[in-house]
N, C-alpha and C. Protein backbone atom coordinates (compact mmCIF):
# COMPACT_ATOMS: atom_id res chain seq x y z
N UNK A 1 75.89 84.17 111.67
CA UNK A 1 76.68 82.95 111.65
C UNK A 1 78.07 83.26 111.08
N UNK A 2 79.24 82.68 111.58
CA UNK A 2 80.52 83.36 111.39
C UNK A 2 81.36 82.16 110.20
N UNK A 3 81.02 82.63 108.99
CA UNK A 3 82.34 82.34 107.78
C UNK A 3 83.64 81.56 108.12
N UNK A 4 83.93 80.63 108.77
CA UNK A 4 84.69 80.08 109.55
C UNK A 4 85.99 80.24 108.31
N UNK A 5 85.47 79.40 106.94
CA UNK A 5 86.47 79.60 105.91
C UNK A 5 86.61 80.59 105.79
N UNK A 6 86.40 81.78 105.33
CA UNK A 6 86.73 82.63 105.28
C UNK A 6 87.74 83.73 106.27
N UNK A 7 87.24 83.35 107.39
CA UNK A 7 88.46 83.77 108.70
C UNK A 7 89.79 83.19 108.58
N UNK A 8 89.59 81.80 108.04
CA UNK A 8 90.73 80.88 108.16
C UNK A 8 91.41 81.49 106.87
N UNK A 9 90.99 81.86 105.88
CA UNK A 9 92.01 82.37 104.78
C UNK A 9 92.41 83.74 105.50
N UNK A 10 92.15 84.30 106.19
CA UNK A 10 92.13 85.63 106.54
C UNK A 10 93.25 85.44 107.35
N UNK A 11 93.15 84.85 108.74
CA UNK A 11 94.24 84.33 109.48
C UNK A 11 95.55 83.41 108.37
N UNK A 12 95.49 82.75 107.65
CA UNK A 12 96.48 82.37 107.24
C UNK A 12 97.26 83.04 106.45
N UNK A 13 96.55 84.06 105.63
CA UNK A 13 97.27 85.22 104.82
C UNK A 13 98.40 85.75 105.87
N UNK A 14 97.60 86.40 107.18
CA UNK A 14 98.37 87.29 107.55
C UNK A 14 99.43 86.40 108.72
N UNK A 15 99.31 85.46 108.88
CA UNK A 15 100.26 84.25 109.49
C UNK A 15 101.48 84.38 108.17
N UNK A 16 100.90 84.21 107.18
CA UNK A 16 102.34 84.01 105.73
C UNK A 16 102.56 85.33 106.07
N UNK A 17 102.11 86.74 106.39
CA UNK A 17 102.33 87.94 105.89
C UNK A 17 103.82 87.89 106.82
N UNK A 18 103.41 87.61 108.38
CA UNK A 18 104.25 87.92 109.49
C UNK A 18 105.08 86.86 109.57
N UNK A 19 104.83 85.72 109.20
CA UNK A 19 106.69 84.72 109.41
C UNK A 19 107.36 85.29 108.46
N UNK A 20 106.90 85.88 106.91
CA UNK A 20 108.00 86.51 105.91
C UNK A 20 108.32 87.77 106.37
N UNK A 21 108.01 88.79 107.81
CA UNK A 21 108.08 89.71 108.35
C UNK A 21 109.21 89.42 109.20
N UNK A 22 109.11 88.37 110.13
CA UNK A 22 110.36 87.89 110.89
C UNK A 22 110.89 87.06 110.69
N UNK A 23 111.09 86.83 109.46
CA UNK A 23 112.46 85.90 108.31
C UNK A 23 112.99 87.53 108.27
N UNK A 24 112.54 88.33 107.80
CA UNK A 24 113.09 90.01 107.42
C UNK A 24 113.95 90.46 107.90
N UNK A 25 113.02 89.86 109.51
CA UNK A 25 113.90 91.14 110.55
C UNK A 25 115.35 90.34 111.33
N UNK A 26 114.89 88.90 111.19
CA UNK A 26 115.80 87.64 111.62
C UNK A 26 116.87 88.20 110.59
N UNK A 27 117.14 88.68 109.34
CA UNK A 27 118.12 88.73 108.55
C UNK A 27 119.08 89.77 108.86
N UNK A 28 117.82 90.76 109.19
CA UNK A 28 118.70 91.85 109.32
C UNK A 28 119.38 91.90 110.88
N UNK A 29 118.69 91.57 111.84
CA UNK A 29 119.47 91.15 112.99
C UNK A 29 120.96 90.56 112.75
N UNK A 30 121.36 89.19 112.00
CA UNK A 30 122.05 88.89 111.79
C UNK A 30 123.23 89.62 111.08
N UNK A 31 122.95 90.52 110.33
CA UNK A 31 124.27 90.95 109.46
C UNK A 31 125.01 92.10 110.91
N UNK A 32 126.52 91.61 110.10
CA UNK A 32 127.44 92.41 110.83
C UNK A 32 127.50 93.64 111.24
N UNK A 33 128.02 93.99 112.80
CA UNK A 33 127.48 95.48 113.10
C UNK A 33 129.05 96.03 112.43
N UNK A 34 128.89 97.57 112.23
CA UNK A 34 129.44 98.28 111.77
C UNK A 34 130.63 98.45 112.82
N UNK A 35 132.10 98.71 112.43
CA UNK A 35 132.89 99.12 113.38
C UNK A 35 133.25 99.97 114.19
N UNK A 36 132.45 101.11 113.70
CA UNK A 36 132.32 102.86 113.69
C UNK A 36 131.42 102.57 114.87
N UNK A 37 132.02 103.57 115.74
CA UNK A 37 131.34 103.55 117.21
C UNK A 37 130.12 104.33 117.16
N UNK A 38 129.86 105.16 116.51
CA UNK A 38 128.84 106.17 116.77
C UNK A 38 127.78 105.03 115.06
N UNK A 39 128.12 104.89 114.43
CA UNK A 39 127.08 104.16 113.85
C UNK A 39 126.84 102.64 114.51
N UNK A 40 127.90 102.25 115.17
CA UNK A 40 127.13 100.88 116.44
C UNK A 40 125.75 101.38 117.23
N UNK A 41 126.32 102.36 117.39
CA UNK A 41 125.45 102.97 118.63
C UNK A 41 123.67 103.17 117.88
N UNK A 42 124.08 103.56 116.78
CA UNK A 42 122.47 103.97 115.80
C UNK A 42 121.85 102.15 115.81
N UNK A 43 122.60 101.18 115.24
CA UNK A 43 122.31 100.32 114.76
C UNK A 43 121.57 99.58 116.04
N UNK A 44 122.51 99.66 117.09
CA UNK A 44 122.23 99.00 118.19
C UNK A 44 120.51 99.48 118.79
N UNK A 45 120.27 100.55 118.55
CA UNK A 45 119.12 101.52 118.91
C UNK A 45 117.83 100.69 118.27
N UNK A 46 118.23 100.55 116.62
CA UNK A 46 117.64 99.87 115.63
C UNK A 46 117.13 98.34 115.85
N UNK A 47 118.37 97.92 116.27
CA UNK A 47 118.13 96.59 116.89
C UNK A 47 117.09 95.96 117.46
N UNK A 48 117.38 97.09 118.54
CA UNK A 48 116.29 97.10 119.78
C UNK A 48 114.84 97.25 119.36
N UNK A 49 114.25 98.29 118.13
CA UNK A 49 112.96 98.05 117.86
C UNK A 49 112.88 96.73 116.61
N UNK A 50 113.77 96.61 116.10
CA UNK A 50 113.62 95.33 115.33
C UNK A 50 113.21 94.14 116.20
N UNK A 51 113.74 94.23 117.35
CA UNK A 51 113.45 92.72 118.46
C UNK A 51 112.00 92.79 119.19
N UNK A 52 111.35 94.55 119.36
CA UNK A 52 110.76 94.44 119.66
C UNK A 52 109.46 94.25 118.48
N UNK A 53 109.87 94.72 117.66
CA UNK A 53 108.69 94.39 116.37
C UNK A 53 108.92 92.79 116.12
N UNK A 54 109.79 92.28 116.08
CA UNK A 54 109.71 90.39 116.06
C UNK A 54 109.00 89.79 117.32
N UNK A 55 109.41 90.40 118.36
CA UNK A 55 108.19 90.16 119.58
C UNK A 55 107.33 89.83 119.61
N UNK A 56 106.55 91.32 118.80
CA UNK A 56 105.06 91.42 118.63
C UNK A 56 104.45 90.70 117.67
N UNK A 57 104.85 90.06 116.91
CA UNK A 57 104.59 89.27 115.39
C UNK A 57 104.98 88.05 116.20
N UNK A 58 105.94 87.30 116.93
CA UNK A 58 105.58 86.21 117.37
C UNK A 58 104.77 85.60 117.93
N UNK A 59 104.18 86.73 119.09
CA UNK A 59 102.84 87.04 119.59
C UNK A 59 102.03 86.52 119.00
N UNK A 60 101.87 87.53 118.20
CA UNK A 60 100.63 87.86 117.02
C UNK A 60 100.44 86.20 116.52
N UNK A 61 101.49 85.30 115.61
CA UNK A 61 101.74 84.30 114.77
C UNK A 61 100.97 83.04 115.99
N UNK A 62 101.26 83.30 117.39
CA UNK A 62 101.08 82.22 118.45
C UNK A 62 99.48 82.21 118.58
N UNK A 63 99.07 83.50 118.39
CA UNK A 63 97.87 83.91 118.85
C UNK A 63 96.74 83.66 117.79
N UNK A 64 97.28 83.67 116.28
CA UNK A 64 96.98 83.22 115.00
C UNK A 64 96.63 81.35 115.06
N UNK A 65 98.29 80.99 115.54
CA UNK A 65 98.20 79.78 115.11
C UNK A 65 96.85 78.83 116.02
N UNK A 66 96.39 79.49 117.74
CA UNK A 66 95.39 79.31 118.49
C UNK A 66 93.99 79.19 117.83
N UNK A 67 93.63 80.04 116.79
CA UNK A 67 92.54 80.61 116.87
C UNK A 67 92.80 79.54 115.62
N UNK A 68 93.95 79.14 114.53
CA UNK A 68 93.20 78.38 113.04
C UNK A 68 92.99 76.62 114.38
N UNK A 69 93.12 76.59 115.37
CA UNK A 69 93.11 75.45 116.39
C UNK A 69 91.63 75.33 116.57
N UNK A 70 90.76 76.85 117.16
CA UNK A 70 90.27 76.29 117.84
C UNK A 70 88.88 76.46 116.29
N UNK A 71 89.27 76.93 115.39
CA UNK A 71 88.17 76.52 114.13
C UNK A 71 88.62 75.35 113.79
N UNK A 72 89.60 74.40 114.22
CA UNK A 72 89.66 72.93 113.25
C UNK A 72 88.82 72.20 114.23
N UNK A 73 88.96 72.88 115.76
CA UNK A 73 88.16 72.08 117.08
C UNK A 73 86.69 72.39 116.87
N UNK A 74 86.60 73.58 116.16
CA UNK A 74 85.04 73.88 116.08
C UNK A 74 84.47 74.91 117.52
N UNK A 75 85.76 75.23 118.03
CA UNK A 75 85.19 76.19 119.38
C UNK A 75 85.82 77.44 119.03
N UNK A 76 86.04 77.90 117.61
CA UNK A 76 85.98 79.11 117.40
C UNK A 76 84.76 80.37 117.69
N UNK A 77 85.12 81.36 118.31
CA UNK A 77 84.10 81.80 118.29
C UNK A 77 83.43 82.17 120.00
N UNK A 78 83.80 81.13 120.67
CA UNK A 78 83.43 80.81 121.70
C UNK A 78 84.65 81.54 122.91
N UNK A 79 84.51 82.13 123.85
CA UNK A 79 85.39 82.80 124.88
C UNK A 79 86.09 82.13 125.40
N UNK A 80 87.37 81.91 125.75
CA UNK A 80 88.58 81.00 126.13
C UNK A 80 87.90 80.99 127.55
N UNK A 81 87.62 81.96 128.81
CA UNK A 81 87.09 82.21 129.98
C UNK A 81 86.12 81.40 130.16
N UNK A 82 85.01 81.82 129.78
CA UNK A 82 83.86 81.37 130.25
C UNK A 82 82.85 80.97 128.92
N UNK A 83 83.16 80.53 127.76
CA UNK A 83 82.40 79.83 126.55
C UNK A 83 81.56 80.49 126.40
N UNK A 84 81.13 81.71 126.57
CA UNK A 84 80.26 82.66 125.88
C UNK A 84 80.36 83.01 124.64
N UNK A 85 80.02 83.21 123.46
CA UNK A 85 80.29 83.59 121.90
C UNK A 85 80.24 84.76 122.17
N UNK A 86 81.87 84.71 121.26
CA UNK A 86 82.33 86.39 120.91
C UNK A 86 81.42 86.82 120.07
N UNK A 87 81.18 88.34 120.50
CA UNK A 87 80.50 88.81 119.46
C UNK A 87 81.44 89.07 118.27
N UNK A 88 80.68 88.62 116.81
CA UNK A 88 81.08 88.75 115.81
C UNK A 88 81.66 90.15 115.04
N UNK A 89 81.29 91.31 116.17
CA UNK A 89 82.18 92.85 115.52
C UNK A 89 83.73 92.69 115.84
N UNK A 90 83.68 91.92 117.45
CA UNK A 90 85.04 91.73 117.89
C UNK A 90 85.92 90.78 116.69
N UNK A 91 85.16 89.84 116.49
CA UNK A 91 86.11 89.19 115.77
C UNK A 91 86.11 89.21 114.28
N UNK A 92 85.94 90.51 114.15
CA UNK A 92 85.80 91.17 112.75
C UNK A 92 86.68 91.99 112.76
N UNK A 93 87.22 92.60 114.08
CA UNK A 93 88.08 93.43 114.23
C UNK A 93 89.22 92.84 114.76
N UNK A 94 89.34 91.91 115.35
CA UNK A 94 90.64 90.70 115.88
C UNK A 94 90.33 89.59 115.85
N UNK A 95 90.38 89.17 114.83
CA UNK A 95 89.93 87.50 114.28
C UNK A 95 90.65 86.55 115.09
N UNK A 96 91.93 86.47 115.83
CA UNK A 96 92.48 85.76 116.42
C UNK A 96 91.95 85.97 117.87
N UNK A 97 90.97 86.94 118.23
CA UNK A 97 90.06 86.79 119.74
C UNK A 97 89.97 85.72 120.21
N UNK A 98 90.48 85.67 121.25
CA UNK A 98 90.02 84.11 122.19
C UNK A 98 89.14 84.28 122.91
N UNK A 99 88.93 85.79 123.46
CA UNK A 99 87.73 86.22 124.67
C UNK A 99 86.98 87.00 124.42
N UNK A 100 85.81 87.12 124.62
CA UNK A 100 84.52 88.35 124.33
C UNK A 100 85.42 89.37 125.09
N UNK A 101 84.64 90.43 124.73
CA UNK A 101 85.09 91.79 124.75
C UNK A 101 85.21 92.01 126.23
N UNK A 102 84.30 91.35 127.20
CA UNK A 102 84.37 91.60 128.19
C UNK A 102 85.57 91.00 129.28
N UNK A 103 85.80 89.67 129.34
CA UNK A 103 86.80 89.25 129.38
C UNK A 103 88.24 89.89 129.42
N UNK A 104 88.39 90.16 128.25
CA UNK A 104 89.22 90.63 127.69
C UNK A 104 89.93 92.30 128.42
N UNK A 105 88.97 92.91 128.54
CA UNK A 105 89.11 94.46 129.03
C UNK A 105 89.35 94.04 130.59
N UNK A 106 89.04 93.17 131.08
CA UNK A 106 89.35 92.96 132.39
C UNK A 106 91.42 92.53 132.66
N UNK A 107 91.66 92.18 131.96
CA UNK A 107 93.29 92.29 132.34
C UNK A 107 94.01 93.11 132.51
């Protein structure tokens, strides 16, 4: 039987972990690029995985905020596809799972 509270502190930790992750990277995006052409060029490089690491954490935060949804709905647990229950290793290992394992490997 799956600890529902306990997931939900789990997911919300790491929901606080990653919006104070891309408040971080939102800051540093913002400050002024350098005038020096060859350090534009570094920064600009930098940029680029900073946007893509805010990407992945928005992702992540969307995919978070789904899963504390579908434990307030009470269909945590259950496969977005076809309502089969995730097995509980999966979502021991990706608590924000929407789909059994099988599902899932199919995209």
């Amino acid at each position: 039987m799956l600890n529902t509270q306990n997931i939900k502190a789990q997911l919300e930790e790491r929901l606080k972990f990653l919006g104070t992750r891309v408040d971080e990277i939102e800051d540093d995006l913002r400050e002024p690029s350098d005038p020096d052409f060859a350090e534009h060029a570094t920064e600009a490089e930098g940029d680029e995985v900073l946007e893509g690491l805010e990407s992945s954490a928005l992702r992540e935060i969307a995919q978070i905020q789904a899963a504390l949804d579908r434990i307030a709905e009470g269909t945590y647990g259950e496969c977005a596809t076809f309502g089969e229950t995730v097995d509980e290793k999966r979502l021991a290992a990706v608590p924000h799972a929407s789909q059994c394992i099988s599902c899932a490997s199919k995209k």
